[in-house]
C-alpha atoms as a PDB file:
ATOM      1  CA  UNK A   1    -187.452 -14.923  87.882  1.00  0.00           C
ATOM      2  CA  UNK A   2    -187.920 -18.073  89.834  1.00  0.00           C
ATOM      3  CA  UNK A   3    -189.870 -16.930  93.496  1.00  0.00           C
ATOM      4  CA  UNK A   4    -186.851 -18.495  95.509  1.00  0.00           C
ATOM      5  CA  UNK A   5    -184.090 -16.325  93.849  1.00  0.00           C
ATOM      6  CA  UNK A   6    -186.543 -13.177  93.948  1.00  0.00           C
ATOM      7  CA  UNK A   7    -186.587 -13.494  97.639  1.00  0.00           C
ATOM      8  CA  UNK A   8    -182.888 -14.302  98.239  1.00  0.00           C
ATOM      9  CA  UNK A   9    -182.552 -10.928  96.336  1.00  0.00           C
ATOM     10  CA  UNK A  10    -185.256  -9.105  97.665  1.00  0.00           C
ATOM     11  CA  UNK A  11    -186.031  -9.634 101.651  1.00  0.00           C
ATOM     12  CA  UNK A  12    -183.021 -12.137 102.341  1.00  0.00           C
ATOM     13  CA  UNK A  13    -180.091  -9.591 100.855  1.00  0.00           C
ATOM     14  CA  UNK A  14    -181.871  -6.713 102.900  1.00  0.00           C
ATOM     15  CA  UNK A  15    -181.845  -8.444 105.764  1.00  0.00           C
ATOM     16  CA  UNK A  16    -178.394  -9.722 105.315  1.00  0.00           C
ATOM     17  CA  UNK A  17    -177.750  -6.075 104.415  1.00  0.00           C
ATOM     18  CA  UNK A  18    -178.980  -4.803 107.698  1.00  0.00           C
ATOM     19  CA  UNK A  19    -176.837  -7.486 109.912  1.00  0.00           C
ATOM     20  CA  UNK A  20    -173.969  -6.499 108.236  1.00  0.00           C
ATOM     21  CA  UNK A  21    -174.180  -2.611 108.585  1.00  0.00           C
ATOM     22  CA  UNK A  22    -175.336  -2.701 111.971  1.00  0.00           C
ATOM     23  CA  UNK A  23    -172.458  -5.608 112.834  1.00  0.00           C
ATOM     24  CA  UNK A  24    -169.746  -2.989 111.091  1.00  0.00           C
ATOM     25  CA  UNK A  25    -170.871   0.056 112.618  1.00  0.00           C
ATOM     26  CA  UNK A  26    -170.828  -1.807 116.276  1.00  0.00           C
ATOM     27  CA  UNK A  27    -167.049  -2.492 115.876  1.00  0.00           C
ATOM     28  CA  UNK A  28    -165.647   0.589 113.825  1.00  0.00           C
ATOM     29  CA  UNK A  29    -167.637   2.456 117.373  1.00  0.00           C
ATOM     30  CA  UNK A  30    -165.761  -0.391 119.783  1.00  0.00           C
ATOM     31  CA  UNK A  31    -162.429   0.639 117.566  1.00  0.00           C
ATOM     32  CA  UNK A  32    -162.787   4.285 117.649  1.00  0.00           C
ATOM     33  CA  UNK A  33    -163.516   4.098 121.345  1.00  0.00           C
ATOM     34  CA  UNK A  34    -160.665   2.036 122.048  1.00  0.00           C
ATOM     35  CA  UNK A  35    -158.553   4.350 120.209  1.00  0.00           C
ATOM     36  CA  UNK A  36    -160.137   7.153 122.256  1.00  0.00           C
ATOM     37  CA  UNK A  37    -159.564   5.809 125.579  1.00  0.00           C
ATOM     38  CA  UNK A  38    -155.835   4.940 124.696  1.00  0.00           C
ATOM     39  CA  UNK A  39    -155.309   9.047 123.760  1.00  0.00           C
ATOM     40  CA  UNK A  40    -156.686   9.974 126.808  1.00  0.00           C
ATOM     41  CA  UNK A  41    -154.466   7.671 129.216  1.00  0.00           C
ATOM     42  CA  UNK A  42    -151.713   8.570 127.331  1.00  0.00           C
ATOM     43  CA  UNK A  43    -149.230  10.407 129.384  1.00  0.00           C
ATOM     44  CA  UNK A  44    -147.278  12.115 126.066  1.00  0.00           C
ATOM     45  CA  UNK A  45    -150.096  13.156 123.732  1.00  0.00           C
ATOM     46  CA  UNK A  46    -147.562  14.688 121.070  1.00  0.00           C
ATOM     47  CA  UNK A  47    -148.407  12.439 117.706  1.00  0.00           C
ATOM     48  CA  UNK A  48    -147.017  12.960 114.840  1.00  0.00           C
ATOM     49  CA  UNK A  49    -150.644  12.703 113.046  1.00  0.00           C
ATOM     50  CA  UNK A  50    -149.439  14.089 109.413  1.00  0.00           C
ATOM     51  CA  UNK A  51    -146.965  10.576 109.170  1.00  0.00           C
ATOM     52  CA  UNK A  52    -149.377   8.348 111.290  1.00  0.00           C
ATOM     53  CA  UNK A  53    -152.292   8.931 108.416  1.00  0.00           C
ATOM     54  CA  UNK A  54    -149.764   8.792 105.765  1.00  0.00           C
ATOM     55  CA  UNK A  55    -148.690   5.179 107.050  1.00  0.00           C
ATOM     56  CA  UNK A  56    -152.397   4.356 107.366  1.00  0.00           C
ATOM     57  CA  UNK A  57    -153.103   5.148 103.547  1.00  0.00           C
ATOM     58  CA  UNK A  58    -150.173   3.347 102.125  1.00  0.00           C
ATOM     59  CA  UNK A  59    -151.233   0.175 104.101  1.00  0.00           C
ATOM     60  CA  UNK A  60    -155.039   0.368 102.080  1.00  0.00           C
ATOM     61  CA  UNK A  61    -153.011  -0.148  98.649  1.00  0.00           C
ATOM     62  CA  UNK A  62    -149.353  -1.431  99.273  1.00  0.00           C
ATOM     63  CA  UNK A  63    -148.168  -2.099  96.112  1.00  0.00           C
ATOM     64  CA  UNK A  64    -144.595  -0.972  97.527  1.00  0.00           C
ATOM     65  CA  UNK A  65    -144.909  -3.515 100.405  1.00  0.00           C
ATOM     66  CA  UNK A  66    -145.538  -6.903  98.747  1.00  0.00           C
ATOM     67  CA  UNK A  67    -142.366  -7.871  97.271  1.00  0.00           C
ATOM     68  CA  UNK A  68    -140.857  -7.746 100.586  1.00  0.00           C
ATOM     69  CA  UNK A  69    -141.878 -10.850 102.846  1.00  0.00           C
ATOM     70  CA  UNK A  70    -143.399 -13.966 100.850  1.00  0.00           C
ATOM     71  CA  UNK A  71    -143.949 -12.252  97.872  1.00  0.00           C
ATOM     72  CA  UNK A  72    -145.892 -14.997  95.672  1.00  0.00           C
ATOM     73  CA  UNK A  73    -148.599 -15.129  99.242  1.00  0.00           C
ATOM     74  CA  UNK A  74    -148.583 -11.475  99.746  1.00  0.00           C
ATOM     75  CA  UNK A  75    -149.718 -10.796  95.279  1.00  0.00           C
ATOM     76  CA  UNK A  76    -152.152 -13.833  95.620  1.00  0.00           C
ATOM     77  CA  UNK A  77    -153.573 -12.119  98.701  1.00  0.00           C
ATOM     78  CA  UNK A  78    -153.545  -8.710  96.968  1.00  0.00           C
ATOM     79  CA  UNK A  79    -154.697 -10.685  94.040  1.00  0.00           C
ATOM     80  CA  UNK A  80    -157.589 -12.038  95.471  1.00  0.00           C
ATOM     81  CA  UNK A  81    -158.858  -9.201  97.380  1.00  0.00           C
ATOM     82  CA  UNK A  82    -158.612  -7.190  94.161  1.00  0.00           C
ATOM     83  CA  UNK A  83    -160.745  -9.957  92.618  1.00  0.00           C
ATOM     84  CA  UNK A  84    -163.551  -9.298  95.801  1.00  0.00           C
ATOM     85  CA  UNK A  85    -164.020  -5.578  95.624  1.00  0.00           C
ATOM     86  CA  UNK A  86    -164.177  -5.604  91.651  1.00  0.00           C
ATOM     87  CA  UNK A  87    -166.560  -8.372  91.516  1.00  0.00           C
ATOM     88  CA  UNK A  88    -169.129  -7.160  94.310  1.00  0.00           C
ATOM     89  CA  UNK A  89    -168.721  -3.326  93.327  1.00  0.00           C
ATOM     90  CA  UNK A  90    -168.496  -3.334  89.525  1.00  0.00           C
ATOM     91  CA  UNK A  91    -170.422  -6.298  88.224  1.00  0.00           C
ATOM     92  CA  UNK A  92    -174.072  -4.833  86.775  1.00  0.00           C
ATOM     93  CA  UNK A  93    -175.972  -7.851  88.172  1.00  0.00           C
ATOM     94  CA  UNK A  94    -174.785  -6.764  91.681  1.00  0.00           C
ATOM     95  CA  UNK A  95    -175.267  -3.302  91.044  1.00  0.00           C
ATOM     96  CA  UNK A  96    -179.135  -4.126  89.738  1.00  0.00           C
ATOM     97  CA  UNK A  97    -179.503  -5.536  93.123  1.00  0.00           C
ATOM     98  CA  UNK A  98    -178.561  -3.237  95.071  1.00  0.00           C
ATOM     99  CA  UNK A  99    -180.259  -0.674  92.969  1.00  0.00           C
ATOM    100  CA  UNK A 100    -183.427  -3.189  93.611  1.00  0.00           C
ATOM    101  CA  UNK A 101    -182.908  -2.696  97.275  1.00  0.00           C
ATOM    102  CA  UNK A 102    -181.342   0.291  98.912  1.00  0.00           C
ATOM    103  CA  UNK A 103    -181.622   2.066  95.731  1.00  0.00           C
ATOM    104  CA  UNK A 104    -177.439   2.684  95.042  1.00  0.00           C
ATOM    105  CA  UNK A 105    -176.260   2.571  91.692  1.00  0.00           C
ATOM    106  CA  UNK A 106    -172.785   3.304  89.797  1.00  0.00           C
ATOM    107  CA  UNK A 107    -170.972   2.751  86.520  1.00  0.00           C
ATOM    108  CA  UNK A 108    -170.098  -1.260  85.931  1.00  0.00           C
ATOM    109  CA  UNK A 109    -167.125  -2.547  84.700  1.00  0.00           C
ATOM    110  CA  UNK A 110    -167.090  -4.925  81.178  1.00  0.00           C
ATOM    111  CA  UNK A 111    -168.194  -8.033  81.722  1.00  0.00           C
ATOM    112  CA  UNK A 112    -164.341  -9.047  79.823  1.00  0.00           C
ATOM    113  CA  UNK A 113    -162.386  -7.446  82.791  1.00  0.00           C
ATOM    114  CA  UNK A 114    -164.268  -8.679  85.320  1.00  0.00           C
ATOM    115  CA  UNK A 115    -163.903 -12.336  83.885  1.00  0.00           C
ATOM    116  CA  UNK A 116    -160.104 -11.644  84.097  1.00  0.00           C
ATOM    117  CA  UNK A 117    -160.210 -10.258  87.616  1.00  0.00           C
ATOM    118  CA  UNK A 118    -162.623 -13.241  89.259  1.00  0.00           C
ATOM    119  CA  UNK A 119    -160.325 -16.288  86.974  1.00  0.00           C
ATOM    120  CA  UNK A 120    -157.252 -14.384  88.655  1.00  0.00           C
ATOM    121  CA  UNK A 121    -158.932 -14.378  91.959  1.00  0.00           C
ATOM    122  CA  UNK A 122    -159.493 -18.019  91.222  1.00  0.00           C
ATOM    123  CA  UNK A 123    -156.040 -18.832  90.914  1.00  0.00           C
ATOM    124  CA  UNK A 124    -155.180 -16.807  93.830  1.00  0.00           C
ATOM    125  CA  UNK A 125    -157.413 -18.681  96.556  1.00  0.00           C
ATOM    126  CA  UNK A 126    -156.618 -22.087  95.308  1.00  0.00           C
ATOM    127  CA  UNK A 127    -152.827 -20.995  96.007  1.00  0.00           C
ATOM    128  CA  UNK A 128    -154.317 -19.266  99.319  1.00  0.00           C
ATOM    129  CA  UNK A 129    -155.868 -22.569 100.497  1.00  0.00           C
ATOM    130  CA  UNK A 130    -153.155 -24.825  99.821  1.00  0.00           C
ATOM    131  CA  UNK A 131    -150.414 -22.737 101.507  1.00  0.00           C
ATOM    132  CA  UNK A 132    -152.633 -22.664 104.258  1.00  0.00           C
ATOM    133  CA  UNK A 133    -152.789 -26.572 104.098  1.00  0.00           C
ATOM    134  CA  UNK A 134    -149.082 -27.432 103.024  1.00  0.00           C
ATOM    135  CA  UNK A 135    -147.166 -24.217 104.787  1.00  0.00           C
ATOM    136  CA  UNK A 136    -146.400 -25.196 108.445  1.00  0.00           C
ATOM    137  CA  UNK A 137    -146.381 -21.757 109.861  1.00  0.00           C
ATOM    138  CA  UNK A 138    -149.797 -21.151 108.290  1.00  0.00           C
ATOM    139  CA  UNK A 139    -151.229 -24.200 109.391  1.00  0.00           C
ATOM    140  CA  UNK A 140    -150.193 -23.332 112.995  1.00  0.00           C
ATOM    141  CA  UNK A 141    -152.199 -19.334 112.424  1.00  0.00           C
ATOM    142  CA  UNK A 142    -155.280 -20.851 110.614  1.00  0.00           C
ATOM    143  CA  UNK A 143    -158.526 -21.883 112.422  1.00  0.00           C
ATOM    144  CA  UNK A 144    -161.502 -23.673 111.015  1.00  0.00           C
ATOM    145  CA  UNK A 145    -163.264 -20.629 110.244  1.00  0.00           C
ATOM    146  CA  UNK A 146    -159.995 -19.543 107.774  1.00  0.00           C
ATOM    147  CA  UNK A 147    -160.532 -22.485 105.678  1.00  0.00           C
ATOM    148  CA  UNK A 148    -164.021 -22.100 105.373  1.00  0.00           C
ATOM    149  CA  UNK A 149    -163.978 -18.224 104.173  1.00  0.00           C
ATOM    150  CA  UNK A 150    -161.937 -19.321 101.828  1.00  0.00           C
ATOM    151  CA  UNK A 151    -163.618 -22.268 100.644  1.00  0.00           C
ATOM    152  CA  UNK A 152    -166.566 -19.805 100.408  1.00  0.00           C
ATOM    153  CA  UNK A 153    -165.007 -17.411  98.701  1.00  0.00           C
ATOM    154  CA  UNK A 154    -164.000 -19.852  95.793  1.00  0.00           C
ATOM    155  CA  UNK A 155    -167.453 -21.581  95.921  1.00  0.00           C
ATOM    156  CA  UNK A 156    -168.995 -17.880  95.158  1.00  0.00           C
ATOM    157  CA  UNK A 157    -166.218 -16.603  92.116  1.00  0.00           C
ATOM    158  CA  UNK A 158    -166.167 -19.815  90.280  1.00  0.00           C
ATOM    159  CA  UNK A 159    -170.360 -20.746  90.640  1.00  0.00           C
ATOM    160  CA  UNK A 160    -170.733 -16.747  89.737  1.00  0.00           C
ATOM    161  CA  UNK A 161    -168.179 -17.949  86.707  1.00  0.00           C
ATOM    162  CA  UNK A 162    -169.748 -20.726  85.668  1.00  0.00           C
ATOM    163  CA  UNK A 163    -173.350 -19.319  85.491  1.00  0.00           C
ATOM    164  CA  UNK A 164    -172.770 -16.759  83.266  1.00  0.00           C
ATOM    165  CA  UNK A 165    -171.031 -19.134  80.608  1.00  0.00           C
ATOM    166  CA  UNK A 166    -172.881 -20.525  77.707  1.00  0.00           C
ATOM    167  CA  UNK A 167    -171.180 -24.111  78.647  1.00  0.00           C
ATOM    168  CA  UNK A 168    -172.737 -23.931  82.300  1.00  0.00           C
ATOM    169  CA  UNK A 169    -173.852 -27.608  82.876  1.00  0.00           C
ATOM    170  CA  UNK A 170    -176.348 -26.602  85.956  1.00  0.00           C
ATOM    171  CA  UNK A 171    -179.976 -24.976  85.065  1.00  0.00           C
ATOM    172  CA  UNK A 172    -179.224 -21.122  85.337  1.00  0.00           C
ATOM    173  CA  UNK A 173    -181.738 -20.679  87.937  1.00  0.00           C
ATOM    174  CA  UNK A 174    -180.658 -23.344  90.691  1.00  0.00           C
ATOM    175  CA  UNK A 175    -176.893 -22.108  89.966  1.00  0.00           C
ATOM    176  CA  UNK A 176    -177.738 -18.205  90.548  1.00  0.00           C
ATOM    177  CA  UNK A 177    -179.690 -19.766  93.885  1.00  0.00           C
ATOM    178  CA  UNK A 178    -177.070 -21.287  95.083  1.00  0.00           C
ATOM    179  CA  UNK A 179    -174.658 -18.647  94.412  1.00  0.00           C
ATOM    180  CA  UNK A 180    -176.642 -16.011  95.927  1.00  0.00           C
ATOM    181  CA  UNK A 181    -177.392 -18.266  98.648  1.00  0.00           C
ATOM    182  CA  UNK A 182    -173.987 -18.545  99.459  1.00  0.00           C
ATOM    183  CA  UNK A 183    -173.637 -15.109  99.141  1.00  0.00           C
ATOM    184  CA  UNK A 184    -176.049 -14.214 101.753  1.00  0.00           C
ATOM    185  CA  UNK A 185    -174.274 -16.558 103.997  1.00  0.00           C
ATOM    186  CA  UNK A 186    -171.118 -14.464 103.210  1.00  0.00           C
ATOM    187  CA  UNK A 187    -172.671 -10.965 103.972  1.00  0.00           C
ATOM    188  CA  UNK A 188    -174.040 -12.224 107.087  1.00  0.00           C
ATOM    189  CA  UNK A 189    -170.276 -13.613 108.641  1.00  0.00           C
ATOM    190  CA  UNK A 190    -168.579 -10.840 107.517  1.00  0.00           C
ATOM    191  CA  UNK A 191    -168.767  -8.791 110.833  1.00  0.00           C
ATOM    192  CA  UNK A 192    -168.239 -11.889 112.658  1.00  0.00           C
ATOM    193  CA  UNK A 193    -165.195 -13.213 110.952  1.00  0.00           C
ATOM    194  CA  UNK A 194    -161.957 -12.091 109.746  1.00  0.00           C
ATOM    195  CA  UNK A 195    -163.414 -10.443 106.810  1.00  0.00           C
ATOM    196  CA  UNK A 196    -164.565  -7.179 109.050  1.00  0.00           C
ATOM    197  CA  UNK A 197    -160.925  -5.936 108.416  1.00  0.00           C
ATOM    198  CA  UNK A 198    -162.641  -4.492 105.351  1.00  0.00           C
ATOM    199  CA  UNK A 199    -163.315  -1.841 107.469  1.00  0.00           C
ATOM    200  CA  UNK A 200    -161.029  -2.270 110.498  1.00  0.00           C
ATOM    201  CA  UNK A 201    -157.814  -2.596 108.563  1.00  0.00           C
ATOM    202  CA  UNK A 202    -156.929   1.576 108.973  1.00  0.00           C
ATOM    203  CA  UNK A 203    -158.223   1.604 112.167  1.00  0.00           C
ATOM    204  CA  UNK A 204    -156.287  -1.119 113.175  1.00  0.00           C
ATOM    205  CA  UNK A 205    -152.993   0.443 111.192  1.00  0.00           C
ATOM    206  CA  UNK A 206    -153.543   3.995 113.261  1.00  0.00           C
END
């Protein structure tokens, strides 16, 4: 292995592993004790906590929910986050690094599906980033920083795509660089950026 890309996934991904626990542990604490405070200066206390966590689940996989408003943005959303967590938790190479570092490890998915699953997410944040740049409304809610992720997003599903094909025009080793690079870069924003809802999104829904 060429000595850059063993040290973007050796000391580089642990200490872009370290920023990012650390940054998501800081605001799932601010969140809890925010939700803490609000009990306690509540003046009725009486929640019906059986149907507030049932609400909270069914917002982590709302298949029921996405025909309802903008139905084409809400399954290229669902779409593309479905792409994320299959491709970082299920692809062996990403497991063999983080088996290389923090020593974790589970089953991988075929390399088939997972081709399916990042072309799909593909397709899903090109139509992400246009609406963003065509739809009005969206253009009004998006900053900067929204069409970057994105654009960072793509960048790190289709170089990930490409390398692995036997048509890749790019030597292997300065493609996997890049992509784990830009990878890096990823981990690192995430607690930053609107990408911490990975783990704020139920505490935000209870």
């Amino acid at each position: 292995m060429p000595t850059w890309l063993e040290i973007a996934k050796g000391p580089l991904f642990r200490f872009a592993l370290v920023i990012l626990l650390l940054g998501l542990a800081r605001l799932v604490i601010l969140a809890l004790w925010g939700m803490g405070a609000a009990i306690r200066r509540a003046g009725d206390r009486r929640l019906p906590y059986g149907q507030v966590l049932k609400e909270t689940l069914s917002w982590l996989v709302p298949l029921h929910r996405l025909h309802r408003l903008r139905p084409v943005y809400s399954y290229a959303s669902f779409t593309l986050h479905l792409g994320i967590i299959f491709s970082i938790l299920a692809l062996q190479n990403h497991i063999d690094i983080l088996y290389a570092n923090p020593g974790l490890a589970w089953p991988s998915l075929p390399r088939l599906v997972l081709d399916v699953f990042t072309l799909l997410a593909i397709v899903a944040g090109i139509y992400l980033l246009l609406h963003r740049i065509y739809s009005r409304s969206a253009r009004a809610l998006s900053r900067p920083a929204d069409y970057l992720l994105l654009l960072l997003l793509l960048d790190l599903f289709i170089s990930g795509y490409v390398a692995g094909r036997s048509w890749n025009p790019i030597p292997y080793a300065s493609l996997m660089l890049f992509h784990t690079l830009s990878g890096l870069v990823l981990i690192v924003l995430i607690p930053f950026t609107k990408i911490a809802h990975c783990v704020l999104f139920p505490l935000v829904r209870l």
